[in-house]
Protein backbone atom coordinates (compact mmCIF):
# COMPACT_ATOMS: atom_id res chain seq x y z
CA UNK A 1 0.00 0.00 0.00
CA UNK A 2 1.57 3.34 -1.24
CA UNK A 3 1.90 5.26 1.63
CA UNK A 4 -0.98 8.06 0.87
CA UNK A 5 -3.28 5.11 0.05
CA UNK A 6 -2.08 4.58 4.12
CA UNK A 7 -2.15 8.51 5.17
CA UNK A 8 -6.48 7.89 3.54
CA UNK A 9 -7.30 4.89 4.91
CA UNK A 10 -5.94 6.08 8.64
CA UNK A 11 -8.11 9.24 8.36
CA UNK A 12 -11.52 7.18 7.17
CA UNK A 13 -10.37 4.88 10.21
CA UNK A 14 -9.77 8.16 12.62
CA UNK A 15 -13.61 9.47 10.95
CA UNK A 16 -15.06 6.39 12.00
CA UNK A 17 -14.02 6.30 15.31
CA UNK A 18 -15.23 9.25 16.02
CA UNK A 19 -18.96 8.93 14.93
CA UNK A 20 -18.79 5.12 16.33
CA UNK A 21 -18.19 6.61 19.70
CA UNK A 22 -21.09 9.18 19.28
CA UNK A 23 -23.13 6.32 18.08
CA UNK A 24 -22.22 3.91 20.86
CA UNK A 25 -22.74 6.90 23.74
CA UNK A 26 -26.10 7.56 22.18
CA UNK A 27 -26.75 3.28 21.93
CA UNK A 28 -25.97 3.46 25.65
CA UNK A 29 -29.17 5.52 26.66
CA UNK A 30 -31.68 3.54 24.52
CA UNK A 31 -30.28 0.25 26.34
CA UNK A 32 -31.20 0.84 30.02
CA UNK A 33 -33.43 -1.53 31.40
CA UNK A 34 -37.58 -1.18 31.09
CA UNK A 35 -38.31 -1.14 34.82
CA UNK A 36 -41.47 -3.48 35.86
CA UNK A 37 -42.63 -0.60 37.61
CA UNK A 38 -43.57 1.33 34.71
CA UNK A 39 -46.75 2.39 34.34
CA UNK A 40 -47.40 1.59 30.46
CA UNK A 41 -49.43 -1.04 29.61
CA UNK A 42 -48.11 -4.99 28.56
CA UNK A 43 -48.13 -4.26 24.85
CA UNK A 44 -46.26 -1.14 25.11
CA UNK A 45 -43.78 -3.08 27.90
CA UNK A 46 -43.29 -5.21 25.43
CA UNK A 47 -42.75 -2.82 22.55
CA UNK A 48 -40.22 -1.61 24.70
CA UNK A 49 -38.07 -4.95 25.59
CA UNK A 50 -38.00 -5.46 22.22
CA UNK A 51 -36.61 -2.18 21.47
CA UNK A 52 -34.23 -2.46 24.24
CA UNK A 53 -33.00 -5.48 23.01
CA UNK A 54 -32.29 -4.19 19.34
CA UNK A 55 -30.87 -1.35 20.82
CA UNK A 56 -28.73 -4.41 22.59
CA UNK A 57 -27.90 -5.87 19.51
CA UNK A 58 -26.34 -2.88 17.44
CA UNK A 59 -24.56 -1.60 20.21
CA UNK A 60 -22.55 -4.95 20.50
CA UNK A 61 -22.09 -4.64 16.66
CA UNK A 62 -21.08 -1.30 17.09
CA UNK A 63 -18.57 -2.25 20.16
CA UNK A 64 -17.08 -4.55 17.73
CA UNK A 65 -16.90 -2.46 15.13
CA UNK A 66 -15.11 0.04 17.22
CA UNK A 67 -12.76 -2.68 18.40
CA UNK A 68 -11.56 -3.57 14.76
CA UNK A 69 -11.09 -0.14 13.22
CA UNK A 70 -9.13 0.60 17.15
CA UNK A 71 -7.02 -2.52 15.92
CA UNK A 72 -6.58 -1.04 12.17
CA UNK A 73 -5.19 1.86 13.32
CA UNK A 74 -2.42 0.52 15.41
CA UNK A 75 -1.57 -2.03 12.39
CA UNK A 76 -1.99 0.72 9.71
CA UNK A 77 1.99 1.88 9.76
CA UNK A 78 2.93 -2.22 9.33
CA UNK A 79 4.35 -2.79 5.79
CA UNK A 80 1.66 -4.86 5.67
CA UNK A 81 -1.41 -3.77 6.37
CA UNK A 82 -3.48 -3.47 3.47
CA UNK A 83 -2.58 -6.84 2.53
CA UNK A 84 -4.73 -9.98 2.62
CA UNK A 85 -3.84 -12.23 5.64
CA UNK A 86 -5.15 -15.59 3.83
CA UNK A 87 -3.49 -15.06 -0.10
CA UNK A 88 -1.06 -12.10 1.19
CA UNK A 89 -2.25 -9.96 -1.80
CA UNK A 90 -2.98 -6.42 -1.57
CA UNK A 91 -6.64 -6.24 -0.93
CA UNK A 92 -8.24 -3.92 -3.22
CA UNK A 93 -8.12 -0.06 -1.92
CA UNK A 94 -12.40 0.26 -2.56
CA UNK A 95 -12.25 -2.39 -0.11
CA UNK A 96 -10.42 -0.56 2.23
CA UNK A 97 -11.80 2.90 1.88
CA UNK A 98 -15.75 0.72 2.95
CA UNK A 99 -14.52 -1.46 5.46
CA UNK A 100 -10.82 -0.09 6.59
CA UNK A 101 -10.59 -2.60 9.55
CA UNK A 102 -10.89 -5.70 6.45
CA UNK A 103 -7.83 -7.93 6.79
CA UNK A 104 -8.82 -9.93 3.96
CA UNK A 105 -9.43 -9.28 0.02
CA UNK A 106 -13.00 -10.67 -1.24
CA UNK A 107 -12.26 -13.73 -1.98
CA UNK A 108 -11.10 -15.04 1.13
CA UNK A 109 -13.25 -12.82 2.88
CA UNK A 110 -16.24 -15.04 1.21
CA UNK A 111 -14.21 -18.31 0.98
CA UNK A 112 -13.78 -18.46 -3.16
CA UNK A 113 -10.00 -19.31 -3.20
CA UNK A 114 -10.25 -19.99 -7.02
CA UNK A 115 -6.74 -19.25 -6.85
């Protein structure tokens, strides 16, 4: 990876950091627990769990998400990140500028070795 194809893909990572932890602080609030105490009524208790536990849902997705950009970052000086850890080729840089924290090209990434 040419090293302003690096100096891009560091700054989309640094970008999606940022909004992640917006995201995640904003996840955080919709996940508290629905008290049994509430006065709504069952339907809307239940409307309620279910949102809670969506909210559940993308905030671990998000949490991950966060984790492997976090990891991305500290790799993204190594000679070779940007490289696929299966084949070792360089994984294509549309690849990298969608999902920056991708440590594999498309083809390993979805299991077609034809190669």
């Amino acid at each position: 990876m040419r090293e302003l194809e690096r100096k891009e893909v560091a700054e989309i990572i640094v970008s999606q950091i940022g909004e992640l932890e917006k995201e995640i602080e904003s996840l955080k609030a919709n996940t508290a627990p629905v008290e049994p105490d509430r006065a709504i009524g069952r339907l809307t208790r239940m409307d309620a769990i279910q949102a809670k536990e969506i909210n559940d849902a993308v905030l671990r997705r998000a949490k991950l998400k966060l984790s492997k950009l976090s990891n991305a970052l500290g790799r993204v000086e190594s000679p070779d990140f940007g490289d696929c850890s299966i084949c070792e080729e360089p994984i294509p840089m549309g690849r990298m500028r969608l999902l920056p924290e991708s440590t594999r090209c498309v083809e390993c990434a979805t299991g077609n070795t034809g190669r």
